[in-house]
Protein backbone atom coordinates (compact mmCIF):
# COMPACT_ATOMS: atom_id res chain seq x y z
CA UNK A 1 25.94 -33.20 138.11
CA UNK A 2 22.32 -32.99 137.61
CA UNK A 3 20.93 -32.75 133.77
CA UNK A 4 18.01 -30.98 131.69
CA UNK A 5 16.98 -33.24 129.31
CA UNK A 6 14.27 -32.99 126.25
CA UNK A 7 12.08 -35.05 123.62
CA UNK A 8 10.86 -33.48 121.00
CA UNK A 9 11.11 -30.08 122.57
CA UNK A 10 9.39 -31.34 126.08
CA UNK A 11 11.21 -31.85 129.14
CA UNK A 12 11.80 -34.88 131.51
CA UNK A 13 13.53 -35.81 134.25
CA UNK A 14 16.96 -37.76 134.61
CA UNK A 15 19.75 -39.15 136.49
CA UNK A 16 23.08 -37.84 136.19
CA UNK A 17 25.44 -39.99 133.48
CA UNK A 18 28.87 -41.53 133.59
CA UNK A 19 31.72 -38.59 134.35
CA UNK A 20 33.24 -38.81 130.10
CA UNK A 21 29.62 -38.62 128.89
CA UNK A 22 28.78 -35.64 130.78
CA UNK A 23 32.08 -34.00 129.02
CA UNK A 24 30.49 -34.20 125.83
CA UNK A 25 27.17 -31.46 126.89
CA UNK A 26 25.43 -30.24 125.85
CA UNK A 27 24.12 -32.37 123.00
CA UNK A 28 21.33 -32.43 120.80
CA UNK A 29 20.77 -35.69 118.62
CA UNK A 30 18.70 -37.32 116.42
CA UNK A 31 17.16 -40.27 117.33
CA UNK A 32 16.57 -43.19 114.96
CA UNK A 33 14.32 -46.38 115.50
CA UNK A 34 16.49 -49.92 116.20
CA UNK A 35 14.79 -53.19 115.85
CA UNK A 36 11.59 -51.41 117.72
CA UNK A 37 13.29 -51.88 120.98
CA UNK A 38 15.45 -48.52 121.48
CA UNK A 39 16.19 -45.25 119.59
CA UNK A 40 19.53 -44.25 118.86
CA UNK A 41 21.91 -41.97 117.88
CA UNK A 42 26.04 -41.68 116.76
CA UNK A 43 27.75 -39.71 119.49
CA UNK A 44 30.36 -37.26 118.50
CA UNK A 45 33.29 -39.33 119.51
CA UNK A 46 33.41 -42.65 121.47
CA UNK A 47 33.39 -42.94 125.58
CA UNK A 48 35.59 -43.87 127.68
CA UNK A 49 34.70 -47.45 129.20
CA UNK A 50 37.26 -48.12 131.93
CA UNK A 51 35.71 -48.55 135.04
CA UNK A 52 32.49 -48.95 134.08
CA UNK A 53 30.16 -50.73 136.02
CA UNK A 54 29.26 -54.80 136.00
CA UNK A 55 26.05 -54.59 133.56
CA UNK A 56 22.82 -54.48 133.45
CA UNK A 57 19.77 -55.14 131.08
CA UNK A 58 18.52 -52.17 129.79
CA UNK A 59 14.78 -51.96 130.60
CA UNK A 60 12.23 -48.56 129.40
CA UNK A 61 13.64 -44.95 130.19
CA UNK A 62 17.17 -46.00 130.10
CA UNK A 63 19.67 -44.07 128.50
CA UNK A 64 22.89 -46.56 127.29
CA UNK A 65 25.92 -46.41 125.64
CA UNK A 66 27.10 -49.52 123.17
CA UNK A 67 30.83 -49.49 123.16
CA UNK A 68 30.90 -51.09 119.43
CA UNK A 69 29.13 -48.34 117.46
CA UNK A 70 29.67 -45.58 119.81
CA UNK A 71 25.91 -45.12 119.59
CA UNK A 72 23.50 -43.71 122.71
CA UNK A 73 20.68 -45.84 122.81
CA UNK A 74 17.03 -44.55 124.42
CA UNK A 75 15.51 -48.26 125.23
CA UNK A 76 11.17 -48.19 125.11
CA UNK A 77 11.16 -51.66 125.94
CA UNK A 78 12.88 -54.07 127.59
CA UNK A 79 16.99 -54.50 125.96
CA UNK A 80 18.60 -57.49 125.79
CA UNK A 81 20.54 -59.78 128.28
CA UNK A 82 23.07 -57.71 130.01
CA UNK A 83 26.73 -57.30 128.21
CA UNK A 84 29.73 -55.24 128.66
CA UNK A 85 29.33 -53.27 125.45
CA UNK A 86 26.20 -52.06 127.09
CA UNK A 87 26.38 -49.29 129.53
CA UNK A 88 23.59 -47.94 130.78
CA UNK A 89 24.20 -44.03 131.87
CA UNK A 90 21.15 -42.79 133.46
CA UNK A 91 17.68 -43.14 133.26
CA UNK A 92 14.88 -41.08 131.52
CA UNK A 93 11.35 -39.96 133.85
CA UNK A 94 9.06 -40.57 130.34
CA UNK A 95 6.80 -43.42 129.43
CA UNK A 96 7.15 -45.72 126.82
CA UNK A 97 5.07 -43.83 124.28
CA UNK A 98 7.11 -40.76 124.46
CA UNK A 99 10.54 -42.69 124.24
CA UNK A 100 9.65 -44.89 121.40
CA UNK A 101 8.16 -41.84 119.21
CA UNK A 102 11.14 -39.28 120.14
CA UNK A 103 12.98 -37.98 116.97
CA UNK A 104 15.20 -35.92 118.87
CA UNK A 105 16.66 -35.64 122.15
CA UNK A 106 18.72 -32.62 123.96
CA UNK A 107 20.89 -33.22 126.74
CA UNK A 108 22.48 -30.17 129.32
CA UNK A 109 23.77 -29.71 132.25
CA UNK A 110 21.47 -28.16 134.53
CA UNK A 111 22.20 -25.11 135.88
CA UNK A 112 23.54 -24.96 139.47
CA UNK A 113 21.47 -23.57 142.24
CA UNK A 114 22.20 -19.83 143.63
CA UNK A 115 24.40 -19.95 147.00
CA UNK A 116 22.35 -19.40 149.87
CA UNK A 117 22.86 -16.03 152.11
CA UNK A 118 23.88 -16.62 155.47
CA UNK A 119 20.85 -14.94 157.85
């Protein structure tokens, strides 16, 4: 399922998340500064991990989950070594810059494209 996703009122481009994310669109959340690394927010209700995928380091546009605080994290720079209580969702088409100033962040489902007419 593809997404529409915003900063600060300005769109950008993203990969789809994990399936129990997605249930939780649309969202709009306010985005905090951690350790001038990432900027994150409290979810409405923890995700379901099982399943998820081996991990990954976080690196700049990434959109994560950490299973601990039940937090979304929006990582600027590079994250720390990979971990299972970090799972990253998706990934974010916006620099640095953008990502490590956002205050807020809106996240939708796109809207499906119109069925094509047969000729």
């Amino acid at each position: 399922r593809e997404l529409r996703v915003t900063l600060d009122g300005r769109p950008v481009g993203a990969t789809p998340p994990a399936r129990d994310f997605a249930k939780l669109l649309p969202l709009t959340l306010e985005l905090e500064d951690f350790h001038d690394t990432e900027r994150v927010a409290a979810l409405p209700r923890r995700l379901d991990t099982s399943g998820a995928p081996e991990p990954v380091r976080a690196g700049p546009g990434d959109i994560a989950y950490y299973a601990p605080w039940g937090n979304l994290a929006l990582f600027h720079r590079e994250g720390p070594a990979p971990s299972a209580d970090l799972l990253v969702l998706g990934r974010l088409d916006a620099g640095p810059g953008q990502l490590g100033r956002a205050t807020r962040i809106t996240i939708e489902a796109a809207p499906s494209p119109a069925p094509r007419s047969p000729s």
